[in-house]
C-alpha atoms as a PDB file:
ATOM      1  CA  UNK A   1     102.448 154.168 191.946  1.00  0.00           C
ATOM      2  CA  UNK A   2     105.401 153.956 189.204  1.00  0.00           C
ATOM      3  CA  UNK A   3     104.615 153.250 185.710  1.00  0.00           C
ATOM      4  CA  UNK A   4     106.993 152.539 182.325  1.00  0.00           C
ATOM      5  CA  UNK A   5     106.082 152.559 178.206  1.00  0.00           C
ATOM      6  CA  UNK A   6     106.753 149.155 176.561  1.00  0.00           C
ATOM      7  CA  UNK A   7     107.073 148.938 173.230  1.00  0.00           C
ATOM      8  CA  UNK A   8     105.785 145.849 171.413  1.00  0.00           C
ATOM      9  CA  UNK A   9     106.791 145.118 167.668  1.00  0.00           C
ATOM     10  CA  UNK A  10     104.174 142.962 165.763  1.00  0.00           C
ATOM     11  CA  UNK A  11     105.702 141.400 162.721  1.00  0.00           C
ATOM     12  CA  UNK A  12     104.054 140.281 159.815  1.00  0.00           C
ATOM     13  CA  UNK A  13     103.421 136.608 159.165  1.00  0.00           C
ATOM     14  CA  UNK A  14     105.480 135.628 155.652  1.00  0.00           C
ATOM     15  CA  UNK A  15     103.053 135.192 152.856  1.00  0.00           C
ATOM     16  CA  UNK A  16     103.820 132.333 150.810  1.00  0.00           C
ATOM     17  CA  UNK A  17     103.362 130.972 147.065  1.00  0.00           C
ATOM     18  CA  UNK A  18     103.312 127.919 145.924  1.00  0.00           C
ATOM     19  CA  UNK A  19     104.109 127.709 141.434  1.00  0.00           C
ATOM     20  CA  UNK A  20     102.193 125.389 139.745  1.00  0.00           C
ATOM     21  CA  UNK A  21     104.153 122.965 137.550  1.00  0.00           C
ATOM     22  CA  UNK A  22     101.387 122.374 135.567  1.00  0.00           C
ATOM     23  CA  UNK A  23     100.173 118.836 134.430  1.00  0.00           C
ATOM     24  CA  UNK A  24     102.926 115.952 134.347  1.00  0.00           C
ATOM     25  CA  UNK A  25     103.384 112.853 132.956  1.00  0.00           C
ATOM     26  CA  UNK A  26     104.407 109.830 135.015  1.00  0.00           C
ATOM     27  CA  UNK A  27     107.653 110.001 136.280  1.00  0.00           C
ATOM     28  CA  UNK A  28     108.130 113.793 135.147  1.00  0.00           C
ATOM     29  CA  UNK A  29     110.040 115.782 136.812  1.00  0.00           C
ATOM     30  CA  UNK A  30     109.560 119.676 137.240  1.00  0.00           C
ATOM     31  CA  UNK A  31     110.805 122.474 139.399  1.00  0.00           C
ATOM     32  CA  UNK A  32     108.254 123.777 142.179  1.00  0.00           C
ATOM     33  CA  UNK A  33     108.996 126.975 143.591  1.00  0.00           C
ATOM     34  CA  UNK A  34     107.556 128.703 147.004  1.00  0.00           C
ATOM     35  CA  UNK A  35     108.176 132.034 147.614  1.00  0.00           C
ATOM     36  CA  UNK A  36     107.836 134.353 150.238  1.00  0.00           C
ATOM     37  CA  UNK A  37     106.269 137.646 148.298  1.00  0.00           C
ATOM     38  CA  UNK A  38     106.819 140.597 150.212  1.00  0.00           C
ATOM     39  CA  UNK A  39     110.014 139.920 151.697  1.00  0.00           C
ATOM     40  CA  UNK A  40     110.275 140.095 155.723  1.00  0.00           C
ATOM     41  CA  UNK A  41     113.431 139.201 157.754  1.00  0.00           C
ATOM     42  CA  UNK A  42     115.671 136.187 156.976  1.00  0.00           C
ATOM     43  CA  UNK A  43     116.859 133.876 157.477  1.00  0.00           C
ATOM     44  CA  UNK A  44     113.498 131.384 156.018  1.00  0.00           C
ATOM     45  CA  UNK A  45     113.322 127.765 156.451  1.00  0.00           C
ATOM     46  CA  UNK A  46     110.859 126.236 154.284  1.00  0.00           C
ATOM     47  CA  UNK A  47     109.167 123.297 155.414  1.00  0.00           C
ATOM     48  CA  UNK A  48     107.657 121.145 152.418  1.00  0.00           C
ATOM     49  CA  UNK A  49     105.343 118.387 152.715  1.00  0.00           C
ATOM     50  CA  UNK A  50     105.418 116.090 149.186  1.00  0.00           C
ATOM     51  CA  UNK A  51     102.099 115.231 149.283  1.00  0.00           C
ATOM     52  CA  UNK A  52     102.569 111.835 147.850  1.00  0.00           C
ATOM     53  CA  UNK A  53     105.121 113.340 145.118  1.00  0.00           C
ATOM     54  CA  UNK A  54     108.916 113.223 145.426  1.00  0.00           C
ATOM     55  CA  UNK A  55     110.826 116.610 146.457  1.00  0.00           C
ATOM     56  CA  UNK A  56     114.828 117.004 146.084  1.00  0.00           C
ATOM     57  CA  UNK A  57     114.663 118.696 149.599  1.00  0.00           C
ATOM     58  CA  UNK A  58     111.860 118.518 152.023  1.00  0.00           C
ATOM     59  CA  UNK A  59     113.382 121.431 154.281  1.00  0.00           C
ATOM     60  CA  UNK A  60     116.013 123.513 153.830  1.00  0.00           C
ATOM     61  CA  UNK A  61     117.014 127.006 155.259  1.00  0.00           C
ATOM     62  CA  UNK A  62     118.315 130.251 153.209  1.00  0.00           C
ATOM     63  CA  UNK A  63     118.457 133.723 153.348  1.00  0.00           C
ATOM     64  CA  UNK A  64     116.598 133.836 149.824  1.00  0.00           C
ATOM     65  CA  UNK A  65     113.148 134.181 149.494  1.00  0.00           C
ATOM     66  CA  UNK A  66     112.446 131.429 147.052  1.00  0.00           C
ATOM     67  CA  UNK A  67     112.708 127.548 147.344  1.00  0.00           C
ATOM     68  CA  UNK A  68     113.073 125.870 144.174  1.00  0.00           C
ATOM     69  CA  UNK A  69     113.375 121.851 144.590  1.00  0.00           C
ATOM     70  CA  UNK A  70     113.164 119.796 141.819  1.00  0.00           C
ATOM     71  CA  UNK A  71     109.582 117.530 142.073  1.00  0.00           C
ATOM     72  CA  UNK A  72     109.044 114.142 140.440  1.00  0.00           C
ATOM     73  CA  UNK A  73     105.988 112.526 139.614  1.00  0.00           C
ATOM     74  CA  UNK A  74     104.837 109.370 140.930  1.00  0.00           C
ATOM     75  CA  UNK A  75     104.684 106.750 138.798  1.00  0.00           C
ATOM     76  CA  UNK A  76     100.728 106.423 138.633  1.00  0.00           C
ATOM     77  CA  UNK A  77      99.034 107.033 134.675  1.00  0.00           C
ATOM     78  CA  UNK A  78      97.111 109.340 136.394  1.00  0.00           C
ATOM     79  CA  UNK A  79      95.996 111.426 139.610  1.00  0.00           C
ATOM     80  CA  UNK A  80      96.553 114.501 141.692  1.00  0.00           C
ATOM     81  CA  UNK A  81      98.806 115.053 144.516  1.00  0.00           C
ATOM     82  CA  UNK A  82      98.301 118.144 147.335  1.00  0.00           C
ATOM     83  CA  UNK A  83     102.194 119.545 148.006  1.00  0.00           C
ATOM     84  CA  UNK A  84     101.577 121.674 151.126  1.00  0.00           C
ATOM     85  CA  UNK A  85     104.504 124.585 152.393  1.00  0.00           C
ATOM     86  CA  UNK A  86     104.923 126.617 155.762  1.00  0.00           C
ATOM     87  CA  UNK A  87     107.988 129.096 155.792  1.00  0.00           C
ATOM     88  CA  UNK A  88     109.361 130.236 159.305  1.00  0.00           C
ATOM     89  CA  UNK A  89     111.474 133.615 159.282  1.00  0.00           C
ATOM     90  CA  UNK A  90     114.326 135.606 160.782  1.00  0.00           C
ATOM     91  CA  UNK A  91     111.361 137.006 162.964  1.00  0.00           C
ATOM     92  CA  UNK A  92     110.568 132.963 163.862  1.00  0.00           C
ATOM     93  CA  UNK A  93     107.107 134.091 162.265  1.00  0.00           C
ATOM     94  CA  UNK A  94     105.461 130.869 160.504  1.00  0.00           C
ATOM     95  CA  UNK A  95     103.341 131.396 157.651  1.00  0.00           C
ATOM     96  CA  UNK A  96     100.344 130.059 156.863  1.00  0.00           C
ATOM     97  CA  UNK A  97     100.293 126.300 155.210  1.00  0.00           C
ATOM     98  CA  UNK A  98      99.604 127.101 151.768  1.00  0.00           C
ATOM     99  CA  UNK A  99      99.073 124.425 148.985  1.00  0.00           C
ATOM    100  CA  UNK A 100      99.412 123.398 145.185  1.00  0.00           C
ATOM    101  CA  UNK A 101      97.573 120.416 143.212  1.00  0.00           C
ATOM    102  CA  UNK A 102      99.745 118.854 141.421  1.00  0.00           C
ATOM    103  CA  UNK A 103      98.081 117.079 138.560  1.00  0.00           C
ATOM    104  CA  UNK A 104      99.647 113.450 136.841  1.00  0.00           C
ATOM    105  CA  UNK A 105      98.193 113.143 133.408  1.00  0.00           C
ATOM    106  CA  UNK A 106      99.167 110.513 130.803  1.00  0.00           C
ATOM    107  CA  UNK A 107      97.835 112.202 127.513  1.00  0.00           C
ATOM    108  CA  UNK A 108      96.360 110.408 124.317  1.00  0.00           C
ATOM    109  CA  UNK A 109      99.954 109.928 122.676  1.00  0.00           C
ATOM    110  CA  UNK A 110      98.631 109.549 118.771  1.00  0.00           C
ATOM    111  CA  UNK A 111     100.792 112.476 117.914  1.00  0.00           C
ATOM    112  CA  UNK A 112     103.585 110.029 118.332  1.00  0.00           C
ATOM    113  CA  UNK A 113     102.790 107.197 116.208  1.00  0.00           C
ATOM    114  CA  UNK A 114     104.741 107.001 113.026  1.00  0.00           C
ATOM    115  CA  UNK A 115     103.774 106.512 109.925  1.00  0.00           C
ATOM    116  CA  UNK A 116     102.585 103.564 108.661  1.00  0.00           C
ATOM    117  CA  UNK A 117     104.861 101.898 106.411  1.00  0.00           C
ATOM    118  CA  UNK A 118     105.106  99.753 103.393  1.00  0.00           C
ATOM    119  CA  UNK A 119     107.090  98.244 100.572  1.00  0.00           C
ATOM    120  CA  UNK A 120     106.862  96.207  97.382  1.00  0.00           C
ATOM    121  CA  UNK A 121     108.084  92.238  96.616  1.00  0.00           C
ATOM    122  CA  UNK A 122     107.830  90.197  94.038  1.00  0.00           C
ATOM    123  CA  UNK A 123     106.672  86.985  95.891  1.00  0.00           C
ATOM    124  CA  UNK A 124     105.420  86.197  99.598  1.00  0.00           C
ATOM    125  CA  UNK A 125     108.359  84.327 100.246  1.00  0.00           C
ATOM    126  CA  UNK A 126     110.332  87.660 100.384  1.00  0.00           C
ATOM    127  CA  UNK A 127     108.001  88.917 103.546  1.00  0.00           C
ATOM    128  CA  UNK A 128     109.307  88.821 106.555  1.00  0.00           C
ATOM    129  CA  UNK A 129     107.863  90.115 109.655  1.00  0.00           C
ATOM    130  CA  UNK A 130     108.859  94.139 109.937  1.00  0.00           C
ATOM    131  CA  UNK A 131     110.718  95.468 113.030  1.00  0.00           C
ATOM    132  CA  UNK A 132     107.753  98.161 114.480  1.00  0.00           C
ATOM    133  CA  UNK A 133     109.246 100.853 115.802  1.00  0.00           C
ATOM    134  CA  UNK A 134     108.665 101.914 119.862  1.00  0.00           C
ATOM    135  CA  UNK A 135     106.483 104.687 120.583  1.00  0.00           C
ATOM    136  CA  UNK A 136     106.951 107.576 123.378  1.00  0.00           C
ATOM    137  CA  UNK A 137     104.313 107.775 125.377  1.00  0.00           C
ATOM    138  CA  UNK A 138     104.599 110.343 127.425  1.00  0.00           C
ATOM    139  CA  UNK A 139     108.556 108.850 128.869  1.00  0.00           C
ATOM    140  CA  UNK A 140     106.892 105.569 128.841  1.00  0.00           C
ATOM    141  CA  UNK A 141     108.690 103.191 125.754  1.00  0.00           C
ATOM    142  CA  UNK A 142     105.455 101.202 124.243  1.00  0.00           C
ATOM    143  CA  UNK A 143     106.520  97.997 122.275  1.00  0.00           C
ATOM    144  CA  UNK A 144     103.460  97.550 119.448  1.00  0.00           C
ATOM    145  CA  UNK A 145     102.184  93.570 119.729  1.00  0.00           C
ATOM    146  CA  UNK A 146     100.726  92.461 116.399  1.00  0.00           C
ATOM    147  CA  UNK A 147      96.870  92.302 116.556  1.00  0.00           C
ATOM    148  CA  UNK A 148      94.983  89.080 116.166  1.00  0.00           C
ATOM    149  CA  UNK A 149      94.058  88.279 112.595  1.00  0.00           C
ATOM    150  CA  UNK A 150      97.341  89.400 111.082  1.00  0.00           C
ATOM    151  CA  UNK A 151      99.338  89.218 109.087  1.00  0.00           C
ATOM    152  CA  UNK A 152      97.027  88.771 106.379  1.00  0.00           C
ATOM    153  CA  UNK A 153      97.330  85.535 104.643  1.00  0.00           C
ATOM    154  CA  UNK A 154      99.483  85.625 100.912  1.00  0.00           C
ATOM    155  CA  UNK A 155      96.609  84.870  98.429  1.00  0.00           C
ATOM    156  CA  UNK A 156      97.775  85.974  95.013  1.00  0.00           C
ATOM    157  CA  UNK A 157      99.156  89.362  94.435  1.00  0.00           C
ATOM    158  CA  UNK A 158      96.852  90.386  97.225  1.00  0.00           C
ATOM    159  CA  UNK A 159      98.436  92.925 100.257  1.00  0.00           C
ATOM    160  CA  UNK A 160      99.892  91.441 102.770  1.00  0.00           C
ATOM    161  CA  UNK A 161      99.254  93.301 106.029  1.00  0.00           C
ATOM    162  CA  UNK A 162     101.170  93.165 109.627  1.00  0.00           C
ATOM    163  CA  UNK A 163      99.168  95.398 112.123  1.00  0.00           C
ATOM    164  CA  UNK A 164     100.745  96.009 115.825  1.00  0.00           C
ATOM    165  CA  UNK A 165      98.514  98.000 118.678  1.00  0.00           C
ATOM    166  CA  UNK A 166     100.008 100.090 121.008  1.00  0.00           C
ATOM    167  CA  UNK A 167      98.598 100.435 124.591  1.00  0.00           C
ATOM    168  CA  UNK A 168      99.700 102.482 127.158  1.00  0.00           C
ATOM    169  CA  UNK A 169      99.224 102.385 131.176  1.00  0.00           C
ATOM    170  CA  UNK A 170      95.842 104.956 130.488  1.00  0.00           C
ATOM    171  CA  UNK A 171      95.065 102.495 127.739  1.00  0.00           C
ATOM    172  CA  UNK A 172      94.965 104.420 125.017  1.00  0.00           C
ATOM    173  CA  UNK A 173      95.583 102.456 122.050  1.00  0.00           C
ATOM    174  CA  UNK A 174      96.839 102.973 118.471  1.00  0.00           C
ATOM    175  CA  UNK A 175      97.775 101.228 115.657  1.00  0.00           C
ATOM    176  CA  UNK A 176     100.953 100.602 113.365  1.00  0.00           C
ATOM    177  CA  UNK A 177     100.141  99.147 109.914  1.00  0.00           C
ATOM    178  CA  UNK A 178     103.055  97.754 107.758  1.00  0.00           C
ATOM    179  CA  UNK A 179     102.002  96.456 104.290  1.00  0.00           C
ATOM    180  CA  UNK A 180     103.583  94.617 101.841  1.00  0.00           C
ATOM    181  CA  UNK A 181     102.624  94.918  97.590  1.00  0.00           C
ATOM    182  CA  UNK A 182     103.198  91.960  96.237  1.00  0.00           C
ATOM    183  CA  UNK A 183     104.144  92.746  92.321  1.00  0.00           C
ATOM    184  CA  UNK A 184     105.185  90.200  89.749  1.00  0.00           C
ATOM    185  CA  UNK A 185     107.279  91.220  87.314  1.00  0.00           C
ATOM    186  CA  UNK A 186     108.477  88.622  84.841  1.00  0.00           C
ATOM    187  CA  UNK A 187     105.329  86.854  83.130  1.00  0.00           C
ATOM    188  CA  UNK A 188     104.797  83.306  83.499  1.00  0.00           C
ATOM    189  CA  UNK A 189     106.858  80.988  81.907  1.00  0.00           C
ATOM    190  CA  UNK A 190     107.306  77.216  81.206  1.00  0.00           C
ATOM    191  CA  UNK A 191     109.431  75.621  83.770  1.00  0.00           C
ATOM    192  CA  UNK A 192     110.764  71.763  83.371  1.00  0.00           C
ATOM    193  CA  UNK A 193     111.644  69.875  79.838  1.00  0.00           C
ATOM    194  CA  UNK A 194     109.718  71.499  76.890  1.00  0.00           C
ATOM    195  CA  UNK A 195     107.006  69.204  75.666  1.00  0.00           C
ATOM    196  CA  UNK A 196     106.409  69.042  72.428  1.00  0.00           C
ATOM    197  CA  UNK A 197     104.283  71.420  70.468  1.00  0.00           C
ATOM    198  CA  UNK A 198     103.520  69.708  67.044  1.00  0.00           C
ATOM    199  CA  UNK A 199     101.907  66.490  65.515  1.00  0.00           C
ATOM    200  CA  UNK A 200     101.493  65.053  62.014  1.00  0.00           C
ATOM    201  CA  UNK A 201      98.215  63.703  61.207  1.00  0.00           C
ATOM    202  CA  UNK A 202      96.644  62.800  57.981  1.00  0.00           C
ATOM    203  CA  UNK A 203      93.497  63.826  58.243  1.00  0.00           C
ATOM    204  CA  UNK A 204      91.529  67.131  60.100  1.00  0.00           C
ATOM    205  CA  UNK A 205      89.699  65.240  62.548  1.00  0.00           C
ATOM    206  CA  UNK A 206      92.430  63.410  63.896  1.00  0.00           C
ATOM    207  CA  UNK A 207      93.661  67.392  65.103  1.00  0.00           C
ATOM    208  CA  UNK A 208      91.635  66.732  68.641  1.00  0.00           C
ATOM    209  CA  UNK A 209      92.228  69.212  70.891  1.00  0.00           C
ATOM    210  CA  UNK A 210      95.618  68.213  73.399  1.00  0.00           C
ATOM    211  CA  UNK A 211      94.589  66.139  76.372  1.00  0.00           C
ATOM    212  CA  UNK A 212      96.296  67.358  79.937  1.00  0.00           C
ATOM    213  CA  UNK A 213      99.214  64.746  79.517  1.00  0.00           C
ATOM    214  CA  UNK A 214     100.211  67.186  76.720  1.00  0.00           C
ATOM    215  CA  UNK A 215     100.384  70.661  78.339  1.00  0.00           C
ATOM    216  CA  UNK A 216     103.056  72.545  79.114  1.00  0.00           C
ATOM    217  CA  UNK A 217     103.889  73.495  82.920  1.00  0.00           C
ATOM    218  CA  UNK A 218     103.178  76.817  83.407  1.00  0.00           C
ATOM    219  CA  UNK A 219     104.455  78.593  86.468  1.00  0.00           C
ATOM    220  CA  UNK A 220     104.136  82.123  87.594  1.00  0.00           C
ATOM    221  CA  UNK A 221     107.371  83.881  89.066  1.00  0.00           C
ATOM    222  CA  UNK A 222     106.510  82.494  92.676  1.00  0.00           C
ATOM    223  CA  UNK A 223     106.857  78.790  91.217  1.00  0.00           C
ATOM    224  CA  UNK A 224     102.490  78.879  91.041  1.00  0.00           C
ATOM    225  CA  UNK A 225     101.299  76.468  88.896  1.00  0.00           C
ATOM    226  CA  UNK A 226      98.987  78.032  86.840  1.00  0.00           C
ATOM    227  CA  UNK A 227      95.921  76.701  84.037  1.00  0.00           C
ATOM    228  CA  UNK A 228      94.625  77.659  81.160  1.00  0.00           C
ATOM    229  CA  UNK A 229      92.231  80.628  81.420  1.00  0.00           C
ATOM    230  CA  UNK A 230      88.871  78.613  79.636  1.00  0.00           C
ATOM    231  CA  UNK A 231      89.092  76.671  76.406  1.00  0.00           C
ATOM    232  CA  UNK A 232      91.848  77.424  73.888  1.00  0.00           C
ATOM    233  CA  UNK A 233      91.176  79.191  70.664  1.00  0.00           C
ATOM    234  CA  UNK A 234      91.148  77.231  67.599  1.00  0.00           C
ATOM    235  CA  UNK A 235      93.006  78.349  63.670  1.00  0.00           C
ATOM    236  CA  UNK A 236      92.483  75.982  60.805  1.00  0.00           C
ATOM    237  CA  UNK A 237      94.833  76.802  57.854  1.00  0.00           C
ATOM    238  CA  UNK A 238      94.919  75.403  54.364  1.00  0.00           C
ATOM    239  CA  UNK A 239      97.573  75.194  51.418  1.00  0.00           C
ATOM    240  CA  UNK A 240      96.228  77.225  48.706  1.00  0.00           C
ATOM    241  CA  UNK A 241      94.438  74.631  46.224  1.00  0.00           C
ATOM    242  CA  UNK A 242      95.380  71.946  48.458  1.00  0.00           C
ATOM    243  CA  UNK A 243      92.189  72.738  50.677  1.00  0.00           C
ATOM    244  CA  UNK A 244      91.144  69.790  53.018  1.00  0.00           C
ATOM    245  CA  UNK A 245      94.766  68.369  52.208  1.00  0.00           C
ATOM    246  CA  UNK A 246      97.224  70.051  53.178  1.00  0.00           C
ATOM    247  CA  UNK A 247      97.174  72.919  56.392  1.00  0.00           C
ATOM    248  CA  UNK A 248      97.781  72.997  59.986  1.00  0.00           C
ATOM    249  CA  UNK A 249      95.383  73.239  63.067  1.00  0.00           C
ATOM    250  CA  UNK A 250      96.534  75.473  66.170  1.00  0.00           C
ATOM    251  CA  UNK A 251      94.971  74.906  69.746  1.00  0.00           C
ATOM    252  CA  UNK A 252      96.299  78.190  71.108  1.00  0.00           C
ATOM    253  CA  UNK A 253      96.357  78.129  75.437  1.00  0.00           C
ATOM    254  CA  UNK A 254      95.824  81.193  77.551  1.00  0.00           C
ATOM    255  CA  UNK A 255      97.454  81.462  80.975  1.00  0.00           C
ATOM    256  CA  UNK A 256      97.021  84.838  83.382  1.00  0.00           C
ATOM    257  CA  UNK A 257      99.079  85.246  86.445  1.00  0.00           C
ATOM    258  CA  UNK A 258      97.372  87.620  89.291  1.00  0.00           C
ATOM    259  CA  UNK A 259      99.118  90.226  88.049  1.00  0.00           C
ATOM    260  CA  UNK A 260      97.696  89.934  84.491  1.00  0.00           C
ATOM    261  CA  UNK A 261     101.205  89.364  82.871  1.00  0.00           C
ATOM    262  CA  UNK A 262     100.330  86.609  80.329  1.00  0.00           C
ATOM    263  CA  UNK A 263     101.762  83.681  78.403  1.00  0.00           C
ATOM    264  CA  UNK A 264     100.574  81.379  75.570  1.00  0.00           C
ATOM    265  CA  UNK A 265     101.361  78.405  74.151  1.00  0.00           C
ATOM    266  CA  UNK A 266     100.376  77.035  71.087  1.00  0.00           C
ATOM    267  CA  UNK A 267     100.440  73.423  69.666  1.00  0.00           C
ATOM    268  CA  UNK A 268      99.711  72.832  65.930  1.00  0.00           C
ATOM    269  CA  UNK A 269      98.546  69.842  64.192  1.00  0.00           C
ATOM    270  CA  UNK A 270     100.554  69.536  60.499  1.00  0.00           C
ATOM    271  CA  UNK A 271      98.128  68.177  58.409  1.00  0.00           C
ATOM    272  CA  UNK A 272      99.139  66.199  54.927  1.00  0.00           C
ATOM    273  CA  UNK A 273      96.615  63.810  53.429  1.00  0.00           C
ATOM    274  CA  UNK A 274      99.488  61.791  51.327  1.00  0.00           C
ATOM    275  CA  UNK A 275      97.407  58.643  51.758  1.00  0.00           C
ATOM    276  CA  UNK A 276      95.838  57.015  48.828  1.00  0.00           C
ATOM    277  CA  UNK A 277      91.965  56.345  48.853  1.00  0.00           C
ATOM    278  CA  UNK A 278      91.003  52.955  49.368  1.00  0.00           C
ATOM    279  CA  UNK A 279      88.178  51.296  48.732  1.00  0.00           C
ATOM    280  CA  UNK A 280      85.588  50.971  51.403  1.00  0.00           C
ATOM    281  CA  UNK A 281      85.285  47.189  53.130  1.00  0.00           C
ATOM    282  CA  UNK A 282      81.772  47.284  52.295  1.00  0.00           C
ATOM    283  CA  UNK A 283      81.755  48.248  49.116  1.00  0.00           C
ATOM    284  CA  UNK A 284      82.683  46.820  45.663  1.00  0.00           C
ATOM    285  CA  UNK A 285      82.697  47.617  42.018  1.00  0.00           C
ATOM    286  CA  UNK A 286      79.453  48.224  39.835  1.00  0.00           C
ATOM    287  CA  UNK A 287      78.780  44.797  37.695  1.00  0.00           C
ATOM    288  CA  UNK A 288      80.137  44.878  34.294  1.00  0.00           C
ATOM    289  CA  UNK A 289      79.387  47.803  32.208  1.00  0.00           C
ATOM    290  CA  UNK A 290      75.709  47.025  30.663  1.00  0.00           C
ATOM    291  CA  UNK A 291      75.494  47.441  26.991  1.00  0.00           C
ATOM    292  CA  UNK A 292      73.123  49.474  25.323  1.00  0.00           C
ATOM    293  CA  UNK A 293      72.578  50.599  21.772  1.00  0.00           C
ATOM    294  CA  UNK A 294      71.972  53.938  22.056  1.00  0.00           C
ATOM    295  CA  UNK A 295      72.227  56.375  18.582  1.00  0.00           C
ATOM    296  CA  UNK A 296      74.388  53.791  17.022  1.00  0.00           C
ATOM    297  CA  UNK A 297      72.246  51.052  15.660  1.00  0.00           C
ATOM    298  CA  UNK A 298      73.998  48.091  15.460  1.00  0.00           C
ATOM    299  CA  UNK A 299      77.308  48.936  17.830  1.00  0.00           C
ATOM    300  CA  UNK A 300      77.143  48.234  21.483  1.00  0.00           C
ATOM    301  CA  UNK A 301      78.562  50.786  23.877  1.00  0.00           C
ATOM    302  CA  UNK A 302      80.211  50.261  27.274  1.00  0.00           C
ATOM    303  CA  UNK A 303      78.458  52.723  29.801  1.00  0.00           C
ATOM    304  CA  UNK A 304      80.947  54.203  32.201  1.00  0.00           C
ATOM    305  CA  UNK A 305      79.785  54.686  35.987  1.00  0.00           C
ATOM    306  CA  UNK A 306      79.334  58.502  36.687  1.00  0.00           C
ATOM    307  CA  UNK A 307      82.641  59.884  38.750  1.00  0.00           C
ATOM    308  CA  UNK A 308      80.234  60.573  42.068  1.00  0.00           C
ATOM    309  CA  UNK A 309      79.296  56.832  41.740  1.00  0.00           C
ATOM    310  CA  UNK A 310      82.746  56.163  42.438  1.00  0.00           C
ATOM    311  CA  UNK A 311      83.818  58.419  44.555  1.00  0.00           C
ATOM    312  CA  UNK A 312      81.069  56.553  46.895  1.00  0.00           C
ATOM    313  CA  UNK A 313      83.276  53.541  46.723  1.00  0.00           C
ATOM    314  CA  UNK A 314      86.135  55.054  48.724  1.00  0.00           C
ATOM    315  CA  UNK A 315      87.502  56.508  51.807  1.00  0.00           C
ATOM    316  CA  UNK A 316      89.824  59.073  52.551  1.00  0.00           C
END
């Protein structure tokens, strides 16, 4: 019986890599590379399946060992995808299916916010709602809405505060503050005609304090109106030697803006008692002078009323 020698050549299957691209954001896009590692006989036609991802080229045939298509994210916040390769070579050996998680992570993106921001005005009517700026959150734009409860109401020379939250598809959320200081700068002042700020009176009672008709208007540099702070402080003057005749009374008025700047006004009585006495309604003179012989035997003598007797008879 005849016999022959056959020689049969075994080639190795192509062992195959798959890089990981590491964790992406939404949308990302990274390069993924399989490689055949050690080399056998080319050509290689790599066979990708996506996985759920996106791949530049799902199959392509080269004489290099490495595949490098360009991968893109899905747009999910997050979530992991299984990208599977086979690579057939010159030897029409196929490899094992080999595979790489690919991982979609949106990340906290606080190191993104910017810093709050603020600035100073004199009155609330110079506020106006500030432009907040966009965030990046990981290639995702975030617009900031403003958060219920602001701004904060004007009250004073109280802050006025505009807050905006930012959420993004993994809802983290941060916020944006923008404050304005309100700061006054010119103290209050009296605004309209000036009213006056002196009377004449005769006597020290008549210097009553000023009723309401006959204060100022007193407005702070917003146009507040503002009152006196309590009771106004009283200064009674007199001439010298002309006490209880001749002086002036001051009423002097407090007012305080929230700021503390401060104004004053004064009025003054001008007191002048240039009236003569008169004699009281009720009263009227002593009867005639009684006589009386006193030390002078013989002579009668008129007796004079004593000066506080008289004084008695009249008014001021």
């Amino acid at each position: 019986m005849a016999s022959d020698d056959a020689t049969v050549t075994v080639n190795p299957l192509p062992q195959v890599t798959i890089s990981n691209p590491g964790i992406l954001c939404p949308n990302a896009t990274a390069t993924i590379n399989g490689t055949v590692n050690p080399a056998t006989t080319g050509d290689y036609t790599f066979t990708w399946d996506d996985g759920g991802t996106t791949l530049s080229e799902s199959s392509k045939t080269q004489s290099g060992t490495t595949h490098s298509p360009t991968l893109t994210a899905p747009d999910n916040c997050n979530g992991t995808y299984t990208v599977k390769l086979t690579v057939t070579d010159g030897n029409n050996c196929t490899s094992d299916e080999v595979e790489q998680t690919v991982t979609v992570q949106t990340p906290d993106f606080a190191d993104n916010m910017p810093a709050d921001g603020e600035s100073t005005v004199t009155c609330p009517s110079a506020i106006t709602a500030p432009t907040a700026p966009t965030v990046n959150a990981c290639g995702e734009t975030l617009t900031g809405v403003l958060k219920q409860g602001y701004p904060t109401q004007a009250d004073g020379c109280n802050d006025v505060v505009y807050k905006y939250t930012y959420t993004d598809c993994a809802e983290h959320t941060h916020d944006w503050t923008y404050t304005y200081h309100i700061v006054h700068t010119t103290p209050p002042a009296e605004v309209g005609g000036p009213v006056a700020t002196y009377a004449d009176v005769t006597c020290l009672d008549q210097a009553t304090q000023p009723t309401t008709d006959m204060l100022p208007v007193i407005k702070d540099q917003c146009g507040n109106v503002l009152n006196p702070v309590g009771e106004p402080t009283t200064e009674v003057t007199w001439e010298e030697g002309k006490e209880n005749c001749i002086g002036t009374k001051k009423y002097t008025y407090s007012y305080k803006d929230c700021a503390n700047l401060t104004a004053t006004w004064v009025f003054t009585y001008n007191i002048n008692d240039n009236v003569a006495p008169t004699l009281k309604s009720t009263a009227s003179w002593p009867a005639a002078p009684a006589t009386q012989t006193v030390c002078f035997a013989g002579r009668d003598n008129t007796v004079i009323p004593a000066a506080a007797t008289i004084e008695a008879l009249y008014e001021d």
